[in-house]
N, C-alpha and C. Protein backbone atom coordinates (compact mmCIF):
# COMPACT_ATOMS: atom_id res chain seq x y z
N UNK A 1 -20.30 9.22 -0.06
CA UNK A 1 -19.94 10.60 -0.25
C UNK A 1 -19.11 11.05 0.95
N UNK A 2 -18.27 11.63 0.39
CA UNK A 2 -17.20 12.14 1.79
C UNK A 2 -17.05 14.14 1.44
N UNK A 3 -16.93 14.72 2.51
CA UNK A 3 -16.73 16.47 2.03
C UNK A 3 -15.35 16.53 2.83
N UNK A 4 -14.90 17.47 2.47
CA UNK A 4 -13.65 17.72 3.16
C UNK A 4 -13.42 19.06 2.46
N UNK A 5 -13.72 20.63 3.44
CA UNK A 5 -13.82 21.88 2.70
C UNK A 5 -14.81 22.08 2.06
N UNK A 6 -14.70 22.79 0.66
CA UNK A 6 -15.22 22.72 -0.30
C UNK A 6 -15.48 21.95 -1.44
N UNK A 7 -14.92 20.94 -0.81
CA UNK A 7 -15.10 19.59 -1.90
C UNK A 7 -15.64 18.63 -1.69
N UNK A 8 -16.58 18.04 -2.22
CA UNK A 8 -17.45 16.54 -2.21
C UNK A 8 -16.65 15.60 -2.85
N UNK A 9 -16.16 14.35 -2.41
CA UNK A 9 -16.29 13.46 -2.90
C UNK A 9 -16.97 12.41 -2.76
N UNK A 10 -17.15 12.19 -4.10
CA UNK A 10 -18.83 11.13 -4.55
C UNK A 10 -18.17 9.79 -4.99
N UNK A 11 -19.07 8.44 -4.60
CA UNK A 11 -18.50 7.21 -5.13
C UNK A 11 -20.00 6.57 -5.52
N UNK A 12 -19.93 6.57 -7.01
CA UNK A 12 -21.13 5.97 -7.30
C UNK A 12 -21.56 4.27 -7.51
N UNK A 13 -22.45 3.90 -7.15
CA UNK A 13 -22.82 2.35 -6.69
C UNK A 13 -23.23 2.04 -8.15
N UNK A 14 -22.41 1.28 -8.07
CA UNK A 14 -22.99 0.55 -9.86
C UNK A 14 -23.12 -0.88 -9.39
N UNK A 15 -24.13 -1.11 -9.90
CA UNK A 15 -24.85 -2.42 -10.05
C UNK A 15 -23.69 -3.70 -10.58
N UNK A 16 -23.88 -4.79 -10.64
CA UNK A 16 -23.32 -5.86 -11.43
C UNK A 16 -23.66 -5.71 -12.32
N UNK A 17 -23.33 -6.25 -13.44
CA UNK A 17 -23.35 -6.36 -14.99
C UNK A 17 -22.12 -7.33 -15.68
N UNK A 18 -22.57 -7.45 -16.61
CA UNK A 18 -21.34 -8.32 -17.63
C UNK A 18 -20.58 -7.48 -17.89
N UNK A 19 -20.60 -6.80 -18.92
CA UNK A 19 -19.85 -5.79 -19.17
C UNK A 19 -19.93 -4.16 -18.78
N UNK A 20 -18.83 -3.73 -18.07
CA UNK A 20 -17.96 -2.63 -17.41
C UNK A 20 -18.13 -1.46 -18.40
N UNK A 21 -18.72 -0.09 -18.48
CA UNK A 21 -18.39 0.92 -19.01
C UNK A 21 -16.67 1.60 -18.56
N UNK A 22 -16.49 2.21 -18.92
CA UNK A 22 -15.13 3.41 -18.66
C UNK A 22 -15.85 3.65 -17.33
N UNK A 23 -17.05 4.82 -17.29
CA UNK A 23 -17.24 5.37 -16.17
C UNK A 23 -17.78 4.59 -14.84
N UNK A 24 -18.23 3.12 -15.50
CA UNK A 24 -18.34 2.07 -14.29
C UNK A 24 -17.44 1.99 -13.73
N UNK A 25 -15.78 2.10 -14.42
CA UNK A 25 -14.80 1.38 -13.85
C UNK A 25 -14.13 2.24 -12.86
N UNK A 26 -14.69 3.66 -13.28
CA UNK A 26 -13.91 4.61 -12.49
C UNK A 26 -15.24 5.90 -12.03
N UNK A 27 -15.70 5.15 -10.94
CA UNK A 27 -16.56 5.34 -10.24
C UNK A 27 -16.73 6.73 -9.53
N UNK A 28 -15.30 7.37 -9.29
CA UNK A 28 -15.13 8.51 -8.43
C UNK A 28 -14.96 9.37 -8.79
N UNK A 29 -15.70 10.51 -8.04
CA UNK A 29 -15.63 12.09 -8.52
C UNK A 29 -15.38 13.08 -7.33
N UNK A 30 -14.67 14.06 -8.04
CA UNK A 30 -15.19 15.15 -7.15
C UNK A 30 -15.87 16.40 -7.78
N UNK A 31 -16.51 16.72 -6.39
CA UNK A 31 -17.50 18.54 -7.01
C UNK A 31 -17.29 19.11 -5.55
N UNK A 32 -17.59 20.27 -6.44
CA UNK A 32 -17.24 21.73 -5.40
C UNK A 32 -18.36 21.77 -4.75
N UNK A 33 -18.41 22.63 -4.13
CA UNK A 33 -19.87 23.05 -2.95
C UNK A 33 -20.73 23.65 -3.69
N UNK A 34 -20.59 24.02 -5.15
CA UNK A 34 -20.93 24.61 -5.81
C UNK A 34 -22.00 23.44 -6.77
N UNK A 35 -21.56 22.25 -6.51
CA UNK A 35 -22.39 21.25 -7.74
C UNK A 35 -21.37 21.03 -8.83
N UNK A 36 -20.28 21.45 -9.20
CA UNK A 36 -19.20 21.87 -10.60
C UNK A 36 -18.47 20.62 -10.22
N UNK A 37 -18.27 19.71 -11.24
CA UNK A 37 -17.10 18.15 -11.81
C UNK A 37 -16.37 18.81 -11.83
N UNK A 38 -15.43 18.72 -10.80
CA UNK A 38 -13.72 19.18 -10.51
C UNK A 38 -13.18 17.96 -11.34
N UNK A 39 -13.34 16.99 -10.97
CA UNK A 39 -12.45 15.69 -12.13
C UNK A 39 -13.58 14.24 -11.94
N UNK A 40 -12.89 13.50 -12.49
CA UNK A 40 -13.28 12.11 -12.72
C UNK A 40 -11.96 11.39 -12.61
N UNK A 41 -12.18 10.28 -11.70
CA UNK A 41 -10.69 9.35 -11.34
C UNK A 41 -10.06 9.03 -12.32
N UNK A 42 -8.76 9.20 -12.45
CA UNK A 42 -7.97 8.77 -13.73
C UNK A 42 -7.64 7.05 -13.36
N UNK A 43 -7.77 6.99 -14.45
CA UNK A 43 -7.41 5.59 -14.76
C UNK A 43 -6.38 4.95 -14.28
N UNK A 44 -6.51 3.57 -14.16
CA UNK A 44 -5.73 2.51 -13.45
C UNK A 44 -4.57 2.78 -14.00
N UNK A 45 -2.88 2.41 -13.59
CA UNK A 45 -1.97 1.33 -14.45
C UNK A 45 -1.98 0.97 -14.86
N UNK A 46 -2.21 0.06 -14.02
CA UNK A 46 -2.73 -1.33 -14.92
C UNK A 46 -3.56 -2.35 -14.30
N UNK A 47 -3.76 -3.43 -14.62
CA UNK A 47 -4.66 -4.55 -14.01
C UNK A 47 -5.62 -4.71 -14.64
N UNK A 48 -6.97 -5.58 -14.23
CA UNK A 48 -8.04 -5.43 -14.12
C UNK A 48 -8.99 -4.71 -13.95
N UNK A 49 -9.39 -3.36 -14.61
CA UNK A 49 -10.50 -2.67 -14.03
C UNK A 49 -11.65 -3.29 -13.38
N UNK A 50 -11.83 -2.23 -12.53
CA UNK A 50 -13.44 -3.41 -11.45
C UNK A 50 -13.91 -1.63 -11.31
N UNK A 51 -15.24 -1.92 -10.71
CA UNK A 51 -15.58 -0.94 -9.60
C UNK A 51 -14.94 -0.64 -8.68
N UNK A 52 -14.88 0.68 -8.10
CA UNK A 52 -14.19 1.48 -6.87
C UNK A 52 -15.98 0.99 -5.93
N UNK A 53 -15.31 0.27 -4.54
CA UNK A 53 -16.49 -0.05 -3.66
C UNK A 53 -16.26 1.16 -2.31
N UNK A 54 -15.47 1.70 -2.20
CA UNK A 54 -15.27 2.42 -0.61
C UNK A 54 -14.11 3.16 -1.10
N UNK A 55 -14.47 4.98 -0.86
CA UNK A 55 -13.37 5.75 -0.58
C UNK A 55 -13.27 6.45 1.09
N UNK A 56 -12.28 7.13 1.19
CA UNK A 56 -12.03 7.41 2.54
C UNK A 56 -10.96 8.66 2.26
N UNK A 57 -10.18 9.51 3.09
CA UNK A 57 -9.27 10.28 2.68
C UNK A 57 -8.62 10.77 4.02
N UNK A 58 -7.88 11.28 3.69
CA UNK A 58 -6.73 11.81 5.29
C UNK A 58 -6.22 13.33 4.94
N UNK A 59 -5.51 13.87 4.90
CA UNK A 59 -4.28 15.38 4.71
C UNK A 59 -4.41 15.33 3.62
N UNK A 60 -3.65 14.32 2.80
CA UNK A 60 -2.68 13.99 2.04
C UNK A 60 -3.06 13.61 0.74
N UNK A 61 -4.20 12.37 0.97
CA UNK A 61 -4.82 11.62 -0.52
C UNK A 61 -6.45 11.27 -0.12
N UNK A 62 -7.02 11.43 -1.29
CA UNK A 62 -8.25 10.62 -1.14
C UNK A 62 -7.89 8.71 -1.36
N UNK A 63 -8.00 8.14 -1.06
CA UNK A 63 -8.26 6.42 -0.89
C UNK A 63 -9.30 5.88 -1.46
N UNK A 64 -9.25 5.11 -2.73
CA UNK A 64 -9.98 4.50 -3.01
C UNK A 64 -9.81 2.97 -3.42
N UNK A 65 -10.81 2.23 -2.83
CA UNK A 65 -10.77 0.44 -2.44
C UNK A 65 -11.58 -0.05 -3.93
N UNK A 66 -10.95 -0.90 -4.46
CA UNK A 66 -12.10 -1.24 -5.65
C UNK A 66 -12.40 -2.81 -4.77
N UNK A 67 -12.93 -3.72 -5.83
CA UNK A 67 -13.76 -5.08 -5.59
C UNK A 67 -12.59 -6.33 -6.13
N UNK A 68 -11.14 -6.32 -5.72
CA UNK A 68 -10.62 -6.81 -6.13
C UNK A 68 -9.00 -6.58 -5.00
N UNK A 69 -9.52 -5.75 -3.92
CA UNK A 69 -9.05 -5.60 -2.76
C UNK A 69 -7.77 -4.55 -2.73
N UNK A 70 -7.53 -4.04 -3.77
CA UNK A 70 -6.26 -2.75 -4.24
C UNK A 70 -7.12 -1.28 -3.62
N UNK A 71 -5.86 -0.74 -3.33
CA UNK A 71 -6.23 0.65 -2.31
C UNK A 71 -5.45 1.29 -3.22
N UNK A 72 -6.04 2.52 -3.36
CA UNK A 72 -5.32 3.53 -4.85
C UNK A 72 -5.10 4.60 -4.05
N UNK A 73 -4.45 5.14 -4.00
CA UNK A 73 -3.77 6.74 -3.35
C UNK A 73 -4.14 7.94 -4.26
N UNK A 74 -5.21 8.79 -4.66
CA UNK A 74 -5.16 9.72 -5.56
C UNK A 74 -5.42 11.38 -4.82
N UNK A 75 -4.59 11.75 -5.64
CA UNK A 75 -4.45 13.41 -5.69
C UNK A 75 -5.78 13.73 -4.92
N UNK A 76 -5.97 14.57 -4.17
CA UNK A 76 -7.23 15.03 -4.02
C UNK A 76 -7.93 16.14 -4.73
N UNK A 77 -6.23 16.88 -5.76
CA UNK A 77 -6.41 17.85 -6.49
C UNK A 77 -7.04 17.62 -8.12
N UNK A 78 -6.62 16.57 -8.11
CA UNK A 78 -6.49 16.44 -9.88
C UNK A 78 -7.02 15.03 -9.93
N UNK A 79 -7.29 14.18 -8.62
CA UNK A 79 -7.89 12.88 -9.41
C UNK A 79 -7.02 12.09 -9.82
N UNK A 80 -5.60 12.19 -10.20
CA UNK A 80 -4.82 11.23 -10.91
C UNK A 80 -4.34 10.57 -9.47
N UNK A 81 -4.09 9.00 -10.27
CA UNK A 81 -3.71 7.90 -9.21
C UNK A 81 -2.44 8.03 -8.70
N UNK A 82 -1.67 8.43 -7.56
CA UNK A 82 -0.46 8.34 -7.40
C UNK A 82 0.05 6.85 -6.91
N UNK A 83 -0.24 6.31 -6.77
CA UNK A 83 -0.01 4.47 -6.38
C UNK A 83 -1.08 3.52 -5.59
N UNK A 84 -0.59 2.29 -5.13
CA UNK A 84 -1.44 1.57 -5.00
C UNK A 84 -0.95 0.31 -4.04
N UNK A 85 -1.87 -0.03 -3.24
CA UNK A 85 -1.26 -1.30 -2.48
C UNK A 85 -2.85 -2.05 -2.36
N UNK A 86 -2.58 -3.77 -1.95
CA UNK A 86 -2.93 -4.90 -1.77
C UNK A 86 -3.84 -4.79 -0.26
N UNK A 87 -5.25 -4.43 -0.04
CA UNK A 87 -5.77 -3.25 1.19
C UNK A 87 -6.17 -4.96 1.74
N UNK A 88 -6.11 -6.33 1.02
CA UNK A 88 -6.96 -7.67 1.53
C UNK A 88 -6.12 -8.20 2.87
């Protein structure tokens, strides 16, 4: 969990399993100070969906690392992915 203002962001620990739900794959949220789902991480490009293992954030973007070593750049407003690089 990271806060920054009035906003929480949450990264939930999902277990291993065979098969991946939607919301397994996209692990991250944010809520207000209030308790209120501001969004749910939008979906990959493309690739492999995995779990998101470690977020982090700066000014600019929240950062999120999945289990397959890709660093995602997303909005801190809206959750949608603005790009992505190779974090291994």
């Amino acid at each position: 969990m990271k806060i920054e203002d009035d906003k929480i962001y949450v990264l939930l620990d999902i277990k291993p399993k065979e098969k991946l739900t939607y919301d397994d794959c996209n692990n991250v949220f944010c809520y207000s100070g209030k308790g209120r789902k501001i969004w749910q991480i939008g979906v990959r490009p493309k690739g492999n969906p995995t779990v998101y293992t470690m977020i982090n954030f700066d000014d600019k973007y929240l950062y999120a690392n999945d289990f397959m070593g890709r660093r995602y750049y997303i909005d801190k407003n809206t959750g949608e992915i603005q790009g992505m690089m190779i974090a291994k």
